[in-house]
PDB file of N, CA and C in Angstrom:
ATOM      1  N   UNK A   1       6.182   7.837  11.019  1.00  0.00           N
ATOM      2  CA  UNK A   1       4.863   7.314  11.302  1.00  0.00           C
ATOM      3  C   UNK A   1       3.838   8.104  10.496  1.00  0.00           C
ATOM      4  N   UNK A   2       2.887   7.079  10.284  1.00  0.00           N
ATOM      5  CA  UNK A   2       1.854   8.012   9.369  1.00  0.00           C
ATOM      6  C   UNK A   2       0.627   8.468  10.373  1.00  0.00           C
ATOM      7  N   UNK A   3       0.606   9.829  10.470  1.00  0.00           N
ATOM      8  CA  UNK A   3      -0.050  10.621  10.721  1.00  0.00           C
ATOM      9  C   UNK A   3      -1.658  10.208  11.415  1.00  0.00           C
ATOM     10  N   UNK A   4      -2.151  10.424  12.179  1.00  0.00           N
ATOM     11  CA  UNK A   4      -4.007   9.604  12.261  1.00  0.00           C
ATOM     12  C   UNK A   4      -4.873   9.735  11.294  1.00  0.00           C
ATOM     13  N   UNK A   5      -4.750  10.902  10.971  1.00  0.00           N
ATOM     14  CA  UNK A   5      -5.577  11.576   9.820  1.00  0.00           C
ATOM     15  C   UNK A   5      -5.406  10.164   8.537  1.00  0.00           C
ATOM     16  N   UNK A   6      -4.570  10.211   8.349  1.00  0.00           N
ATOM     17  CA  UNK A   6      -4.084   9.466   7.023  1.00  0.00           C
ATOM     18  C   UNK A   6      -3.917   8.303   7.017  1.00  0.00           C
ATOM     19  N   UNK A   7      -4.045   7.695   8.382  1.00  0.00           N
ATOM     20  CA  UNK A   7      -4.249   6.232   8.627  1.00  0.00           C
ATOM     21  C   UNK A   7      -5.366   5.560   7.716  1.00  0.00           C
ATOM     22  N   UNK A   8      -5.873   4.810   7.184  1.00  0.00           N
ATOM     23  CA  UNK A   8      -6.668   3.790   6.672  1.00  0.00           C
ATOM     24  C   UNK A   8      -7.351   3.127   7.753  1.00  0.00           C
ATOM     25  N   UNK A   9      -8.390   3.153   8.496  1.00  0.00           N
ATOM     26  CA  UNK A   9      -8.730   2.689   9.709  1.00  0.00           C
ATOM     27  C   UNK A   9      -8.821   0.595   9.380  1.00  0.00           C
ATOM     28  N   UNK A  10      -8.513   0.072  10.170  1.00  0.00           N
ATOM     29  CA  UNK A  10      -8.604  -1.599  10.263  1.00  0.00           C
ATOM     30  C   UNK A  10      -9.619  -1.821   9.591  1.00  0.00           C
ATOM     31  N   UNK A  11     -11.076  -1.006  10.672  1.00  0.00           N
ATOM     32  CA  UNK A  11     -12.635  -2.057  10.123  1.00  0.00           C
ATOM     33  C   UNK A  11     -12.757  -1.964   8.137  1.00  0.00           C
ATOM     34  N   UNK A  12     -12.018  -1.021   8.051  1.00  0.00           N
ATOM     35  CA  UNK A  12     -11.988  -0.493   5.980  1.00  0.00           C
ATOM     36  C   UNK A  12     -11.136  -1.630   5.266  1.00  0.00           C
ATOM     37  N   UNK A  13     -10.276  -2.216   6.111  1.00  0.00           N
ATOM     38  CA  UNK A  13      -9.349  -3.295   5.398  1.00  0.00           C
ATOM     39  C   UNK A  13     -10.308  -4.181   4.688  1.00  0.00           C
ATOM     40  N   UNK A  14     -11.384  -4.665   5.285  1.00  0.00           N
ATOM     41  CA  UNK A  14     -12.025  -5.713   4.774  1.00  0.00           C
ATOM     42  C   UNK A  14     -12.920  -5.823   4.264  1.00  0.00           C
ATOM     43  N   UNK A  15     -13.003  -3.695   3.476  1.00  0.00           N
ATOM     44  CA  UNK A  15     -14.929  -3.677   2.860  1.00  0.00           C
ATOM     45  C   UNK A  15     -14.362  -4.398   0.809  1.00  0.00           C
ATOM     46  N   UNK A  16     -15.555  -4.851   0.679  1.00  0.00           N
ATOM     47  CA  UNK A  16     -15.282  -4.942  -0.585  1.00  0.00           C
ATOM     48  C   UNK A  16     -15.295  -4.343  -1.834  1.00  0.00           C
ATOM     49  N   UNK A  17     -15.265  -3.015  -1.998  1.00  0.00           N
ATOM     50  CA  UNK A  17     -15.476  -1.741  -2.753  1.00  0.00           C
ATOM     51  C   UNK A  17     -13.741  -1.758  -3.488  1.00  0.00           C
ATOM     52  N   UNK A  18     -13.167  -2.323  -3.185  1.00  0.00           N
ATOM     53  CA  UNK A  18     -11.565  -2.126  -3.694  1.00  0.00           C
ATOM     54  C   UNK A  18     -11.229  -2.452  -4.791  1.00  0.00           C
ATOM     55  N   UNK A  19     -10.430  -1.973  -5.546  1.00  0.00           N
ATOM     56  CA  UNK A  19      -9.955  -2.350  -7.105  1.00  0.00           C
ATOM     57  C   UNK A  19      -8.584  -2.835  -6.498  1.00  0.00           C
ATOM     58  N   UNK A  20      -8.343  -4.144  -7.962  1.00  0.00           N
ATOM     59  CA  UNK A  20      -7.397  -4.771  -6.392  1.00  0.00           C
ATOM     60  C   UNK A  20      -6.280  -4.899  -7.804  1.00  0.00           C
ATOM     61  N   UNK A  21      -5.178  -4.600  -7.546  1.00  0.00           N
ATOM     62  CA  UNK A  21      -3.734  -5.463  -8.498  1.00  0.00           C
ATOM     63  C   UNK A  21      -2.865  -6.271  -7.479  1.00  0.00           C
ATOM     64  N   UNK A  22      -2.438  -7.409  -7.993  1.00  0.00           N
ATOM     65  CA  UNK A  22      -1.828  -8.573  -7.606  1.00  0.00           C
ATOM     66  C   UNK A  22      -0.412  -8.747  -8.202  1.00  0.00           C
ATOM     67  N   UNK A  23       0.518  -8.246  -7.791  1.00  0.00           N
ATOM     68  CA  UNK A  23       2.376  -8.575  -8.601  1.00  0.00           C
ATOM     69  C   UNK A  23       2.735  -9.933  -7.279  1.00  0.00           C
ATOM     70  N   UNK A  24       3.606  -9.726  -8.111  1.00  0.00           N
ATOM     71  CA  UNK A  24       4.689 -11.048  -7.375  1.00  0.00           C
ATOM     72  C   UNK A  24       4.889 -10.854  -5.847  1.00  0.00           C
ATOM     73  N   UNK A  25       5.167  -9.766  -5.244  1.00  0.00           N
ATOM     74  CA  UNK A  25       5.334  -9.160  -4.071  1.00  0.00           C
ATOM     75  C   UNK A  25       4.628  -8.755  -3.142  1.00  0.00           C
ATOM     76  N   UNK A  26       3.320  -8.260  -3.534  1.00  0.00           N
ATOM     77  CA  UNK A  26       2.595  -7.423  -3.307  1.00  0.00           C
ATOM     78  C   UNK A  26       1.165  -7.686  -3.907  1.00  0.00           C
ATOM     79  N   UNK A  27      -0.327  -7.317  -3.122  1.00  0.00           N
ATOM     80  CA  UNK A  27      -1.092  -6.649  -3.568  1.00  0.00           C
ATOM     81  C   UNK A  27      -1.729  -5.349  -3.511  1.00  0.00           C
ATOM     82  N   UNK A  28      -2.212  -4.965  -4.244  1.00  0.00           N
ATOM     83  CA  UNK A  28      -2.549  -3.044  -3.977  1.00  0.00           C
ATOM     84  C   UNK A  28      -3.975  -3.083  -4.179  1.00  0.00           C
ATOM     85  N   UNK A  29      -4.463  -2.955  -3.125  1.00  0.00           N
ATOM     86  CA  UNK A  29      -6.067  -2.244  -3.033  1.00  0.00           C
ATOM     87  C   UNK A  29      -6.254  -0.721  -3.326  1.00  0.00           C
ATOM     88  N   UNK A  30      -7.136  -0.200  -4.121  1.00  0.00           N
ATOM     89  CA  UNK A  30      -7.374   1.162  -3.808  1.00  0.00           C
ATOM     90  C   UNK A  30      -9.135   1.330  -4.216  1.00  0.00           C
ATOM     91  N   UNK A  31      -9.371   2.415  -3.632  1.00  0.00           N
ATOM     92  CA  UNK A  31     -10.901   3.125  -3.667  1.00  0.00           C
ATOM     93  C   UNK A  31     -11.182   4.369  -3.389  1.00  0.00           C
ATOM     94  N   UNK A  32     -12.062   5.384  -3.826  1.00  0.00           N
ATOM     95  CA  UNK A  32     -12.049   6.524  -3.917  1.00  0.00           C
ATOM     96  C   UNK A  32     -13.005   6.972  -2.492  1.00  0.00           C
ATOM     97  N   UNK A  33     -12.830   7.956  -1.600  1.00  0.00           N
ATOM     98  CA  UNK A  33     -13.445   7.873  -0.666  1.00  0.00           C
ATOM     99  C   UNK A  33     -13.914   9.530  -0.688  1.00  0.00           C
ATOM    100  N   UNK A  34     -14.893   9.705   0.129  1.00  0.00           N
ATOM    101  CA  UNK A  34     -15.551  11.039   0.249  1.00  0.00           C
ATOM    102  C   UNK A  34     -14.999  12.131   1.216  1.00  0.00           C
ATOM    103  N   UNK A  35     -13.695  11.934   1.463  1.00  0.00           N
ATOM    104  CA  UNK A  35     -13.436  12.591   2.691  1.00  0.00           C
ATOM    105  C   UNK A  35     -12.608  13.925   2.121  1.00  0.00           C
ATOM    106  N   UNK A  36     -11.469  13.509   0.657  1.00  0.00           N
ATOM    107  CA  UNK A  36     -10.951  14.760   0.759  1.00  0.00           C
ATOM    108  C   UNK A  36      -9.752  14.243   0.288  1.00  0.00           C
ATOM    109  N   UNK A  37      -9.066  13.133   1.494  1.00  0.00           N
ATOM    110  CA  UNK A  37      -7.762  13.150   1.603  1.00  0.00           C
ATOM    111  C   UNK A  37      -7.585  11.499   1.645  1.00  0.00           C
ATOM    112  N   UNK A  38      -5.871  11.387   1.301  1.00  0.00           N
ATOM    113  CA  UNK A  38      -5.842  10.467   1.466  1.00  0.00           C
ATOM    114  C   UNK A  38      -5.493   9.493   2.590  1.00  0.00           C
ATOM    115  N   UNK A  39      -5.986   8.389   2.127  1.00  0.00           N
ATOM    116  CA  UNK A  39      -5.993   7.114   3.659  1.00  0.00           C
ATOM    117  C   UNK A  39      -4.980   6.158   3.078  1.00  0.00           C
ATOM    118  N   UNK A  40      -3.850   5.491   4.187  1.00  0.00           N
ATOM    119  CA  UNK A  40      -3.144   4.136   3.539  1.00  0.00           C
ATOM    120  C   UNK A  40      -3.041   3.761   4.712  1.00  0.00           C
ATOM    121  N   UNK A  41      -3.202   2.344   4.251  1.00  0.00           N
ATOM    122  CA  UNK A  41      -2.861   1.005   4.827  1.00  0.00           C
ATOM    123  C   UNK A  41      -1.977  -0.220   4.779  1.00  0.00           C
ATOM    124  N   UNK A  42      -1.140  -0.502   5.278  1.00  0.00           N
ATOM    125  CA  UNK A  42       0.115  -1.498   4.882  1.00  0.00           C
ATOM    126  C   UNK A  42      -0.096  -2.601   6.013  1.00  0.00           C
ATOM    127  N   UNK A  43       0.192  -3.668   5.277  1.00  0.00           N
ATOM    128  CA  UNK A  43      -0.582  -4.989   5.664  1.00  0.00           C
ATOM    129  C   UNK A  43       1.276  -5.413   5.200  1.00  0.00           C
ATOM    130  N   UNK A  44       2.279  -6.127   6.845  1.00  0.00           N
ATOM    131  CA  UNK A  44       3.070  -6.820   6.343  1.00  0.00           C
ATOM    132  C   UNK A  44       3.357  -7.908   7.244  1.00  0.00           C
ATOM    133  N   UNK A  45       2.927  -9.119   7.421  1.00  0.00           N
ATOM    134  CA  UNK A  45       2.966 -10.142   8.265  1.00  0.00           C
ATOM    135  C   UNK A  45       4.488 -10.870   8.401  1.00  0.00           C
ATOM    136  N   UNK A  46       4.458 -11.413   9.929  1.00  0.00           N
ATOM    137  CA  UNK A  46       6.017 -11.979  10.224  1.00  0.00           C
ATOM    138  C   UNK A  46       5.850 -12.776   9.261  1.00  0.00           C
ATOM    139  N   UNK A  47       5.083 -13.759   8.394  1.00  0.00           N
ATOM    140  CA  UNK A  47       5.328 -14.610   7.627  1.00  0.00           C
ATOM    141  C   UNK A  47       5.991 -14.190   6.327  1.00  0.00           C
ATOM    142  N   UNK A  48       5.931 -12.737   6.309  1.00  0.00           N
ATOM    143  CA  UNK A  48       6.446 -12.457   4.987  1.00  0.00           C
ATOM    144  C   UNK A  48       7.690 -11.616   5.331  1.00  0.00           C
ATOM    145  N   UNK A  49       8.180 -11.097   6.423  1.00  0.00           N
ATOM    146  CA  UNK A  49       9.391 -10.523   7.132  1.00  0.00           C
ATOM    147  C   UNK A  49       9.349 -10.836   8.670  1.00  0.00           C
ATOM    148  N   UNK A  50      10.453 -11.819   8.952  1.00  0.00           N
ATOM    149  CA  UNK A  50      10.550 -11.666  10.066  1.00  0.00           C
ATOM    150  C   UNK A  50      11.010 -10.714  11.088  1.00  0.00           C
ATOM    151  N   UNK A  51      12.045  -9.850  10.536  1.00  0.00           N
ATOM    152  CA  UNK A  51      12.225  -8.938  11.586  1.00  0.00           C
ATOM    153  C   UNK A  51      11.679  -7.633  11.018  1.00  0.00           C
ATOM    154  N   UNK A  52      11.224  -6.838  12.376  1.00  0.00           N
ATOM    155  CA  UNK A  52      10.376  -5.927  12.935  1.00  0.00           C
ATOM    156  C   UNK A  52      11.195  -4.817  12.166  1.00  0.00           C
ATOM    157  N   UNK A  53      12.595  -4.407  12.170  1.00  0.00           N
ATOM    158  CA  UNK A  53      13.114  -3.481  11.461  1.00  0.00           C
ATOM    159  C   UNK A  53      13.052  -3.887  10.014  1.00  0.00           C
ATOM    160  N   UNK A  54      12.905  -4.761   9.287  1.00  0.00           N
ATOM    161  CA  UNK A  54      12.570  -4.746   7.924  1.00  0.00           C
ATOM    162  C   UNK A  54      11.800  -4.752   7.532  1.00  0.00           C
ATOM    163  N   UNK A  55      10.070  -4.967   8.758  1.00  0.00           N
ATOM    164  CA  UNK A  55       9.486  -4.829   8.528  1.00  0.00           C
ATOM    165  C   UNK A  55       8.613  -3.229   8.417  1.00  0.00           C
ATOM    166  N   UNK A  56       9.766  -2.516   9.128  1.00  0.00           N
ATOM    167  CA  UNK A  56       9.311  -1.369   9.075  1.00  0.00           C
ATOM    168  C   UNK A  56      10.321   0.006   7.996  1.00  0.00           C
ATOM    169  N   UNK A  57      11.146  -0.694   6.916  1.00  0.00           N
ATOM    170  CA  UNK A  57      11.684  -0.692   6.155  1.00  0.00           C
ATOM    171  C   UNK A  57      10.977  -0.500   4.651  1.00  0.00           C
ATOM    172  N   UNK A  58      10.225  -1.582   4.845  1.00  0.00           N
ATOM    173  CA  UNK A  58       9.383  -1.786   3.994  1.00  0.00           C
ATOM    174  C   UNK A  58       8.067  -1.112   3.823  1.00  0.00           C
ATOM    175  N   UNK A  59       7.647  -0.851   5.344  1.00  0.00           N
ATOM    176  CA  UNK A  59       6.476  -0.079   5.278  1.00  0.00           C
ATOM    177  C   UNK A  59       6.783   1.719   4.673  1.00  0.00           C
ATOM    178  N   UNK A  60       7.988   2.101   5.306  1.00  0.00           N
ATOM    179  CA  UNK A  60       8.669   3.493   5.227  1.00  0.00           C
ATOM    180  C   UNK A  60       8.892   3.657   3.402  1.00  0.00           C
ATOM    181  N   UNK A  61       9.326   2.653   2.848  1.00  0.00           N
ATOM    182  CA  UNK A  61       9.083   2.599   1.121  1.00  0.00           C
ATOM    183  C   UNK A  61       7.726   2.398   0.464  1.00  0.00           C
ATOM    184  N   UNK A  62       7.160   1.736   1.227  1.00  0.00           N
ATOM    185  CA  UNK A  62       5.315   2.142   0.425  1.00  0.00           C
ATOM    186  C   UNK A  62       4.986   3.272   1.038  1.00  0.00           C
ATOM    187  N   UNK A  63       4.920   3.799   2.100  1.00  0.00           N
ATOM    188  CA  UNK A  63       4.755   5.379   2.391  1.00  0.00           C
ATOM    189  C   UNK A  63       5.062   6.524   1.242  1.00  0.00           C
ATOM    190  N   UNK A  64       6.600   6.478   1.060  1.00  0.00           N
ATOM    191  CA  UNK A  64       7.062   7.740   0.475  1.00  0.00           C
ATOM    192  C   UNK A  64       6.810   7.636  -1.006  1.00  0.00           C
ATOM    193  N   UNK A  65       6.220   6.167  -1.355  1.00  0.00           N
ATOM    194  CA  UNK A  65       6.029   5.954  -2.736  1.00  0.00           C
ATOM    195  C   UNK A  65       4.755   6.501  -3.000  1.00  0.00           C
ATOM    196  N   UNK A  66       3.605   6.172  -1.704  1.00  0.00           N
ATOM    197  CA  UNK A  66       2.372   6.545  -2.153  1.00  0.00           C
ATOM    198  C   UNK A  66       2.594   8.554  -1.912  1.00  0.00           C
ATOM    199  N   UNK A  67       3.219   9.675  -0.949  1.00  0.00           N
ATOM    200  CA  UNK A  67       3.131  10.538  -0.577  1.00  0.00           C
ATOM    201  C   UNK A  67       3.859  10.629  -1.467  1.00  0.00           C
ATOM    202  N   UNK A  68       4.489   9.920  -2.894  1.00  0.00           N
ATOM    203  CA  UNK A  68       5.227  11.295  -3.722  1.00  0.00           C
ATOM    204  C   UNK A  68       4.148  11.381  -4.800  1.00  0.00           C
ATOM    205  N   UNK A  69       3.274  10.670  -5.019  1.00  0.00           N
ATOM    206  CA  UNK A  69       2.289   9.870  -6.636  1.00  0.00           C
ATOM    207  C   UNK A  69       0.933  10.356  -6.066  1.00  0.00           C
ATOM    208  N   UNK A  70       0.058   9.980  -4.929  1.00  0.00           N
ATOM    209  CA  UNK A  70      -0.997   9.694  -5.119  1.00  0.00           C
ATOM    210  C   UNK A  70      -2.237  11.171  -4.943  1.00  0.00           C
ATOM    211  N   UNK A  71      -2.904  10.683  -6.490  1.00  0.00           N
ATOM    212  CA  UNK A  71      -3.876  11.792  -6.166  1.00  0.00           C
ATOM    213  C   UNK A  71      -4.980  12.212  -4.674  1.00  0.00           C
ATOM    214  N   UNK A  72      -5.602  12.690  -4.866  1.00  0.00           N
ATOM    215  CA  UNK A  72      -6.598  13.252  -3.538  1.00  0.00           C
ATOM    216  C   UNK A  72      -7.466  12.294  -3.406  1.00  0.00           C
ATOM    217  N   UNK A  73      -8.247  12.203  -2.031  1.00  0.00           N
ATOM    218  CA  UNK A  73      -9.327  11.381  -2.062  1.00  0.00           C
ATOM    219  C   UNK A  73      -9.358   9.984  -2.585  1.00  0.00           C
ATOM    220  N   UNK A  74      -8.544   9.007  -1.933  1.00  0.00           N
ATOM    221  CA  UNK A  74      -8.288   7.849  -2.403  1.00  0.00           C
ATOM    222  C   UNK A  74      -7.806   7.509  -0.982  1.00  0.00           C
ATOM    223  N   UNK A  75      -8.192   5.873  -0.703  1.00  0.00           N
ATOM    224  CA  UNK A  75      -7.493   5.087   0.277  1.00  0.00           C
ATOM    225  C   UNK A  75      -6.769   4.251  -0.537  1.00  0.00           C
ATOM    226  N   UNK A  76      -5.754   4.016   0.101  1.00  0.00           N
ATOM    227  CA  UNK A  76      -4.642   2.767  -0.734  1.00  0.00           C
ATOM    228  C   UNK A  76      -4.381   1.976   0.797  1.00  0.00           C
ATOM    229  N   UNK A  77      -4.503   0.662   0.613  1.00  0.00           N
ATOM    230  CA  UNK A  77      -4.228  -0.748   1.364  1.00  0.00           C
ATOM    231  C   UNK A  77      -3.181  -1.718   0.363  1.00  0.00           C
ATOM    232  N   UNK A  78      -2.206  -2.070   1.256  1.00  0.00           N
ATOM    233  CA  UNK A  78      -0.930  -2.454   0.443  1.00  0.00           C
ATOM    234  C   UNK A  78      -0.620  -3.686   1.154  1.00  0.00           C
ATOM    235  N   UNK A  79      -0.574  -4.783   0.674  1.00  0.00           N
ATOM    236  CA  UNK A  79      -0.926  -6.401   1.576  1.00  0.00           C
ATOM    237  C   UNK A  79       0.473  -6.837   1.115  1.00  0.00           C
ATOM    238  N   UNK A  80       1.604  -7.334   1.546  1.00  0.00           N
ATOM    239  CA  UNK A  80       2.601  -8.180   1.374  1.00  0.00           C
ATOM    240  C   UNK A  80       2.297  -9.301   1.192  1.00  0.00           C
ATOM    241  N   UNK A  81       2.894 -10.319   0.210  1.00  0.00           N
ATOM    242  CA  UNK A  81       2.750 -11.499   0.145  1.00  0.00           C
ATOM    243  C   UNK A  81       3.401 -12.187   1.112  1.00  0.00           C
ATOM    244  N   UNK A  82       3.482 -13.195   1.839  1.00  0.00           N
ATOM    245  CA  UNK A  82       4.227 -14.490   2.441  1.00  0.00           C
ATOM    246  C   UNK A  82       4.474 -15.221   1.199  1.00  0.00           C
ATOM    247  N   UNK A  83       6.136 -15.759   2.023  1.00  0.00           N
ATOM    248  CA  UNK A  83       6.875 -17.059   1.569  1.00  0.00           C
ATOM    249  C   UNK A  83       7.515 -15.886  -0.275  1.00  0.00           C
ATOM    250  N   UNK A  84       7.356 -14.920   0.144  1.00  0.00           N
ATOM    251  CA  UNK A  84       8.219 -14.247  -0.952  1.00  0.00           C
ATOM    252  C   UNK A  84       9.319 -13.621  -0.961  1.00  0.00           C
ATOM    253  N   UNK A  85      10.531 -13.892  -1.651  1.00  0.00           N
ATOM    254  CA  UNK A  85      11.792 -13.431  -1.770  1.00  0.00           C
ATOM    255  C   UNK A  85      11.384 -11.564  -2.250  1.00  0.00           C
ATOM    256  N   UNK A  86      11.365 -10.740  -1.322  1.00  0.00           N
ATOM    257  CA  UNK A  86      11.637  -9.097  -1.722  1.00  0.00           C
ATOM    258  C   UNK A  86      12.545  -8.854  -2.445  1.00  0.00           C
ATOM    259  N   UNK A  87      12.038  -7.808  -3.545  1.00  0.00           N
ATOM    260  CA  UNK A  87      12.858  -7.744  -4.345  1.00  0.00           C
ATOM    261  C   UNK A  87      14.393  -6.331  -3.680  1.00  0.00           C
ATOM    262  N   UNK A  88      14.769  -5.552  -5.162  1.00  0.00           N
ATOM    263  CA  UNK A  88      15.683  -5.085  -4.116  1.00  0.00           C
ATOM    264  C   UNK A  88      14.432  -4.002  -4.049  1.00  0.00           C
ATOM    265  N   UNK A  89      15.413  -2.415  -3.532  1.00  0.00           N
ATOM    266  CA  UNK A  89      14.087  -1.274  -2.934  1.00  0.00           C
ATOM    267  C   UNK A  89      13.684  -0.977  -4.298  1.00  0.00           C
ATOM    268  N   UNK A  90      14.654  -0.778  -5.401  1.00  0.00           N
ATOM    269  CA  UNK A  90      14.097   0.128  -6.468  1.00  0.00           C
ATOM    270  C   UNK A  90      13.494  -0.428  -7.343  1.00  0.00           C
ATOM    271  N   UNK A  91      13.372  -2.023  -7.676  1.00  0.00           N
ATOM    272  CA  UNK A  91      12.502  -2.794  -8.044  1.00  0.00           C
ATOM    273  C   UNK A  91      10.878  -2.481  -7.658  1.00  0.00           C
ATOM    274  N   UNK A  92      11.259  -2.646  -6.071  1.00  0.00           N
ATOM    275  CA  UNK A  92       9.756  -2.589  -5.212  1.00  0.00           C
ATOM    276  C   UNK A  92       9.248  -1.110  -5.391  1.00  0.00           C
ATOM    277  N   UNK A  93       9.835   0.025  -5.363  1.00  0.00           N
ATOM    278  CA  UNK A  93       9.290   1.173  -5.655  1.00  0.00           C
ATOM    279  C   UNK A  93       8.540   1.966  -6.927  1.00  0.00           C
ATOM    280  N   UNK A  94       9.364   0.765  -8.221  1.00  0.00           N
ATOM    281  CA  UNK A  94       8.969   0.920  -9.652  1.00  0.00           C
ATOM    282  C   UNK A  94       7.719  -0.207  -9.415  1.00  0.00           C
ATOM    283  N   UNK A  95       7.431  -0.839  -9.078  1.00  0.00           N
ATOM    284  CA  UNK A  95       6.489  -2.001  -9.377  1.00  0.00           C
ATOM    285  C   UNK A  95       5.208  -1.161  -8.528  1.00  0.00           C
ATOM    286  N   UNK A  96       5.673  -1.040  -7.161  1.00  0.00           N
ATOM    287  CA  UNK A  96       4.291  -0.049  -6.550  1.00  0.00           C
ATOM    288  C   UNK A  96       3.831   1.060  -7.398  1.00  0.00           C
ATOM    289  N   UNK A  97       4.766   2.070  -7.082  1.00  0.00           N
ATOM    290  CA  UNK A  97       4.734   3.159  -8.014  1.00  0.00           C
ATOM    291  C   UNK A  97       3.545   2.734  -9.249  1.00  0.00           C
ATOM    292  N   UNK A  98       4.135   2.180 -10.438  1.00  0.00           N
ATOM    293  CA  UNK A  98       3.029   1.423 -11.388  1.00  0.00           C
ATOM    294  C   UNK A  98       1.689   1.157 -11.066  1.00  0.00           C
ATOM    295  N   UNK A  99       1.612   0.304  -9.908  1.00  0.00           N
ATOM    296  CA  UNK A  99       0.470  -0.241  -9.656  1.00  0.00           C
ATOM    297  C   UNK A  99      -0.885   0.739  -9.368  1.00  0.00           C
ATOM    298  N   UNK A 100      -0.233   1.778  -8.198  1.00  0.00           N
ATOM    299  CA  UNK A 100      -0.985   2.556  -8.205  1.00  0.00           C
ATOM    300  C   UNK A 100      -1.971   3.574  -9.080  1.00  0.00           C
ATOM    301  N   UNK A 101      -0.502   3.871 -10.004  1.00  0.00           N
ATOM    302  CA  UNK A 101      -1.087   4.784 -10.729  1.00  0.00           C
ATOM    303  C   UNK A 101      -2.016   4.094 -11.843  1.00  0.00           C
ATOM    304  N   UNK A 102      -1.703   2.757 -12.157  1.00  0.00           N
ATOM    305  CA  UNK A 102      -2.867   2.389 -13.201  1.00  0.00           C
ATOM    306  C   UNK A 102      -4.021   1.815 -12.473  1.00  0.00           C
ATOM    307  N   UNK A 103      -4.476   1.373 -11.126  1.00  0.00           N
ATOM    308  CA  UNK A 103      -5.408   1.867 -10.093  1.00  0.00           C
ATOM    309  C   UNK A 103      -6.331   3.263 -10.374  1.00  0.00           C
ATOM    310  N   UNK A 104      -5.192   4.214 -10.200  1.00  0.00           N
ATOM    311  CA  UNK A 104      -5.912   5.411  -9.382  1.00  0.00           C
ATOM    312  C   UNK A 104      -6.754   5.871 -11.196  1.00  0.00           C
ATOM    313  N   UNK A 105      -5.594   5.646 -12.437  1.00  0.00           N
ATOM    314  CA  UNK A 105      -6.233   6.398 -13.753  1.00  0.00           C
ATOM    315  C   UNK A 105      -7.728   6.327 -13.852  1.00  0.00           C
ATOM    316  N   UNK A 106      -8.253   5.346 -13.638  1.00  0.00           N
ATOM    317  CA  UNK A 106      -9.769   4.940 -14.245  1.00  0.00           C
ATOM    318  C   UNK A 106     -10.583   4.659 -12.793  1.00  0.00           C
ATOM    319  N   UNK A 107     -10.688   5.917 -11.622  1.00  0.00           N
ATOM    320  CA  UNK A 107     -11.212   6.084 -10.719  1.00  0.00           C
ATOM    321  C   UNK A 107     -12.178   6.967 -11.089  1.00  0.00           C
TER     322      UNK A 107
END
């Protein structure tokens, strides 16, 4: 579980300040915030996994992807697509992985 501190609070899901990338799987929000540290958020609806253990499968691989990469002072929000075939993990970890970091370069 991710920590409170490091949670991404809900009412932040929906400000519009976000630099946004869009892949096949996935979209990745990120924005630079004043606090210090970082915030994430994972957005994965039954429409896009139905069960609760894959859905928390999935969340546990955008976690350790963002806690091995991401610089300081940044929130990251990570939205699953619906009606999409997941790829396998190491696909999904190279494609996040990426996303972020060409996000976070030109912050």
């Amino acid at each position: 579980m991710i920590s409170r501190v490091s949670r991404l609070p809900y009412e932040e899901f929906r400000s519009r300040d976000y630099r946004e990338i869009v892949t096949p799987y996935f979209s990745v929000k990120v924005r630079r915030n004043s606090l210090g540290k970082n915030r994430f958020g994972i957005v994965i609806g039954i429409a896009a996994v139905k069960s609760a253990a894959r859905r928390n499968f999935w969340r546990r691989q955008a976690k350790s992807v963002f806690l091995e990469m991401s610089p300081k002072g940044i929130d990251v929000l990570i939205i699953l697509r619906s009606h999409v075939a997941l790829p396998v993990r190491n696909i999904f970890r190279k494609t996040l992985a990426d996303a972020i970091e060409s996000l976070t370069t030109n912050l």
